[in-house]
C-alpha atoms as a PDB file:
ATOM      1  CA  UNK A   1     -24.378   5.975  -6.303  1.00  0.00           C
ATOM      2  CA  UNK A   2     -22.344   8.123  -8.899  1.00  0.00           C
ATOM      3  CA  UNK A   3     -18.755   7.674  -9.280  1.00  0.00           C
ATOM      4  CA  UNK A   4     -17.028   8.456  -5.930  1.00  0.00           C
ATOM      5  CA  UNK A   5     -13.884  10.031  -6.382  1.00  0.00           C
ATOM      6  CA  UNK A   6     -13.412  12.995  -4.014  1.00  0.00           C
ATOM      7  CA  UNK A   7     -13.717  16.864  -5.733  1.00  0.00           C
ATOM      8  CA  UNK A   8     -10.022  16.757  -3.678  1.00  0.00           C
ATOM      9  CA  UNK A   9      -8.618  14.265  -5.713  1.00  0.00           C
ATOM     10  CA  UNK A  10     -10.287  16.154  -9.063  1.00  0.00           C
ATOM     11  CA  UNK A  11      -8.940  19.693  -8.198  1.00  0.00           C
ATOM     12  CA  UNK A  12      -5.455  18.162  -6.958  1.00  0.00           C
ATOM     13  CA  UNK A  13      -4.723  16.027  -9.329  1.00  0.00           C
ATOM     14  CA  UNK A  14      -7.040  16.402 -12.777  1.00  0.00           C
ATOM     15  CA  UNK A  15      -4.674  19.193 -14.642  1.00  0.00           C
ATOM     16  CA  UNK A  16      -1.445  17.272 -12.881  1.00  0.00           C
ATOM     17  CA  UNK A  17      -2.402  13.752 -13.921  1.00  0.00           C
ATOM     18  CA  UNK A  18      -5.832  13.724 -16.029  1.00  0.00           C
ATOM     19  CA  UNK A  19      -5.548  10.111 -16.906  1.00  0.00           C
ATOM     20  CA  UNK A  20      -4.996   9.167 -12.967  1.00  0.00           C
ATOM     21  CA  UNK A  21      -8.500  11.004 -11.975  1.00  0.00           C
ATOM     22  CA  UNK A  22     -10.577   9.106 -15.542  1.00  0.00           C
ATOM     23  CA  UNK A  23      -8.487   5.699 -13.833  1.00  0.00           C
ATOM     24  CA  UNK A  24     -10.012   5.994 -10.718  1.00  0.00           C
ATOM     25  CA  UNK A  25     -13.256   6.981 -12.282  1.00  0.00           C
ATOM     26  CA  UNK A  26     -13.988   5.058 -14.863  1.00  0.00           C
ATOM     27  CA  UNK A  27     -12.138   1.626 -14.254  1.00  0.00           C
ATOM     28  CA  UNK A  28     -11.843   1.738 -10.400  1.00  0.00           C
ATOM     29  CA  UNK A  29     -14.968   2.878  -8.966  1.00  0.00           C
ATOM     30  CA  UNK A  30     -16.757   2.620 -12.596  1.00  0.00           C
ATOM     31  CA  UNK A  31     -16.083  -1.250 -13.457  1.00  0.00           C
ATOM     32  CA  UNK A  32     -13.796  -3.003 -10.702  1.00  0.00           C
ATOM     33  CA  UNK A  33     -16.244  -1.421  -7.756  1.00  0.00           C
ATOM     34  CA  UNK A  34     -19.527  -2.135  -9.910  1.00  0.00           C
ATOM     35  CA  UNK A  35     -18.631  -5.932 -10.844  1.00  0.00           C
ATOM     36  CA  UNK A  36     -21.776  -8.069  -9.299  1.00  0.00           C
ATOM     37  CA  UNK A  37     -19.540 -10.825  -7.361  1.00  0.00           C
ATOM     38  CA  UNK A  38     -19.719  -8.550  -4.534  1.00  0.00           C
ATOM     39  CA  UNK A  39     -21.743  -6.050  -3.340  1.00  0.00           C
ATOM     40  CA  UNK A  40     -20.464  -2.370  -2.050  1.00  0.00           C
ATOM     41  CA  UNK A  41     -20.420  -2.926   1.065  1.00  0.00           C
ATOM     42  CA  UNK A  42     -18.079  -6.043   1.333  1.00  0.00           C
ATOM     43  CA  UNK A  43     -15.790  -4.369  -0.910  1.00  0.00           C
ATOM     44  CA  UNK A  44     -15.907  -1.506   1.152  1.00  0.00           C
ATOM     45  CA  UNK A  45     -14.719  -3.601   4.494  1.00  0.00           C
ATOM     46  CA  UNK A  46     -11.966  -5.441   2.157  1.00  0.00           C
ATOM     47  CA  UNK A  47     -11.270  -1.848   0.982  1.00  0.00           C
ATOM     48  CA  UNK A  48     -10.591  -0.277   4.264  1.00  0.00           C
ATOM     49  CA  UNK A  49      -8.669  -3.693   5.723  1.00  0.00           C
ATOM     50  CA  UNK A  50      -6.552  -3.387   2.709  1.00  0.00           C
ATOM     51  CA  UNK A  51      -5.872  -0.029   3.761  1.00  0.00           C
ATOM     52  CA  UNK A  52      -5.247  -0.110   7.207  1.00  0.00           C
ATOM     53  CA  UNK A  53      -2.874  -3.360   6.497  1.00  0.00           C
ATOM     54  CA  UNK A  54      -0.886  -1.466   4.136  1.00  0.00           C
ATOM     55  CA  UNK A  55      -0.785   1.819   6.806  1.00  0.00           C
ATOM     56  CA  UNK A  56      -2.224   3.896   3.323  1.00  0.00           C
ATOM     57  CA  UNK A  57      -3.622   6.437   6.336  1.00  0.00           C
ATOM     58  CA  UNK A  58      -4.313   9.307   3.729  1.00  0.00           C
ATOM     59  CA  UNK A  59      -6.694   7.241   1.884  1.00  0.00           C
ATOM     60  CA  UNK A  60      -8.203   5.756   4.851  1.00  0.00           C
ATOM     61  CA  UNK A  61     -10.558   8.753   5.770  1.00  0.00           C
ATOM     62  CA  UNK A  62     -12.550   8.994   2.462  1.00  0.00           C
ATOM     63  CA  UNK A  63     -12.721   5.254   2.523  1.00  0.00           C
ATOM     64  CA  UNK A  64     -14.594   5.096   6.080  1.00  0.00           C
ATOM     65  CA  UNK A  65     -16.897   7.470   4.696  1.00  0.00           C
ATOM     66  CA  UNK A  66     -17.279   5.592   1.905  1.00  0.00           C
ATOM     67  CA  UNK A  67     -17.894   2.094   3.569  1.00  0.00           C
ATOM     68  CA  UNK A  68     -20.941   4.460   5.980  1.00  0.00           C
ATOM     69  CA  UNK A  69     -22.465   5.366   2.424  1.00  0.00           C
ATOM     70  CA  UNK A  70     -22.531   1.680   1.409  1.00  0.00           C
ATOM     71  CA  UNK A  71     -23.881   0.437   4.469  1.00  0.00           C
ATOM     72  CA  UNK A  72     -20.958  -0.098   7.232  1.00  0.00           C
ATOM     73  CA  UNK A  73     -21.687   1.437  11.009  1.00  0.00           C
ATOM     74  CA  UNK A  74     -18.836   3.313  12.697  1.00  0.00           C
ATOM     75  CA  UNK A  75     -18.919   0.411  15.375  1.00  0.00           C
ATOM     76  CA  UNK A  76     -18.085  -2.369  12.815  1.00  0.00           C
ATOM     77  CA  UNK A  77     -15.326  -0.529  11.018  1.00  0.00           C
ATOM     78  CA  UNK A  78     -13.642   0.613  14.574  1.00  0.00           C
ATOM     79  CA  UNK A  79     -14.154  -3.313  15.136  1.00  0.00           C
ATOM     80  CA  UNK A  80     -12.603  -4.626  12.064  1.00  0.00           C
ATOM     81  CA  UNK A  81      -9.477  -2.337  12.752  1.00  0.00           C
ATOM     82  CA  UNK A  82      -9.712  -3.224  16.243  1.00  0.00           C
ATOM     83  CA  UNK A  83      -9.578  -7.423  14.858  1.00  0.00           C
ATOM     84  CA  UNK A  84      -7.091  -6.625  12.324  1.00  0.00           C
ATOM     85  CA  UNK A  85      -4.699  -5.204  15.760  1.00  0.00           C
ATOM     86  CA  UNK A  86      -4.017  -8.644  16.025  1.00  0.00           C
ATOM     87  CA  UNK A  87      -2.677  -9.762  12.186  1.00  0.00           C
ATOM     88  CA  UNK A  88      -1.543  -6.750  10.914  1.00  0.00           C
ATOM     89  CA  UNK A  89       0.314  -5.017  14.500  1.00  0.00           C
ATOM     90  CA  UNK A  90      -0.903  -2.787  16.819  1.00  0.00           C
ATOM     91  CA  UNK A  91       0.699   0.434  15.822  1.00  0.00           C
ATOM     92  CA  UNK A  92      -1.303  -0.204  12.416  1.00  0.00           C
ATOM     93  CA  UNK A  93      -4.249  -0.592  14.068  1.00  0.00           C
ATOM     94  CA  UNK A  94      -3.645   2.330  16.502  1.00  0.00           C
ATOM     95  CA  UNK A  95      -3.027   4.587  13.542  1.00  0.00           C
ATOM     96  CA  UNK A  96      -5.893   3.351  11.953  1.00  0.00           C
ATOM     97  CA  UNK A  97      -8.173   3.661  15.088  1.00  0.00           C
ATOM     98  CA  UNK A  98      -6.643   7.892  15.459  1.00  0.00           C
ATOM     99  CA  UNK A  99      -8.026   8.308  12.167  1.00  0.00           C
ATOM    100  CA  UNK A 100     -11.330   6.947  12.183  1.00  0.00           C
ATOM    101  CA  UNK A 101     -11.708   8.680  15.420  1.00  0.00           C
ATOM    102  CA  UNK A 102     -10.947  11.994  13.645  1.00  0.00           C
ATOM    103  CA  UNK A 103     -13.107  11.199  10.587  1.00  0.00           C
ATOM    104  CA  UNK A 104     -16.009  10.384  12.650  1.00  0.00           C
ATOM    105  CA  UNK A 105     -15.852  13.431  14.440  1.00  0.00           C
ATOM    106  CA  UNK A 106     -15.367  11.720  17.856  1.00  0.00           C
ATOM    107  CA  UNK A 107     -12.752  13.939  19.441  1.00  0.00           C
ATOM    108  CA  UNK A 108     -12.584  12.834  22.998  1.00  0.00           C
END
């Protein structure tokens, strides 16, 4: 997989804050995400739980879509927020839950 930062992230922020974008390339997804202890997939769960705990809802989209590419089904990530309802509150989850439902492409 090559470095996945979103082209939105690029074209918004690259001339604004160059050194933000090579960050999240090159130390982010380059070394932190790459480090052998864990594999892509569990740190896309602890990723998206971090996420939906901290209610960081414009990062959460691109993140589901990430944890699909490394090997997370829609079912277990609208499960995880669904468990998390429970620790981190219910409007969290709920929030959470609008978004994935949107990213997915599940409308009704």
């Amino acid at each position: 997989m090559n470095k996945p930062i979103t082209p939105t992230v690029r074209n918004s922020l690259g001339h604004f804050a160059p050194d933000f974008v090579r960050y999240s390339e090159e130390i982010l997804f380059g070394d932190l995400w790459r480090r052998d202890n864990l594999n892509l997939r569990d740190r896309s769960l602890i990723t998206v739980t971090s996420l939906v705990t901290g209610e960081s809802l414009n990062q959460l989209p691109y993140h589901l879509e990430l944890a699909k590419q490394n090997g997370l089904t829609e079912e277990e990530l609208i499960e995880t927020i669904t468990h998390l309802s429970f620790y981190v509150g219910w409007p969290r989850s709920a929030s959470a839950l609008e978004v994935a439902k949107e990213t997915f492409g599940r409308l009704n």
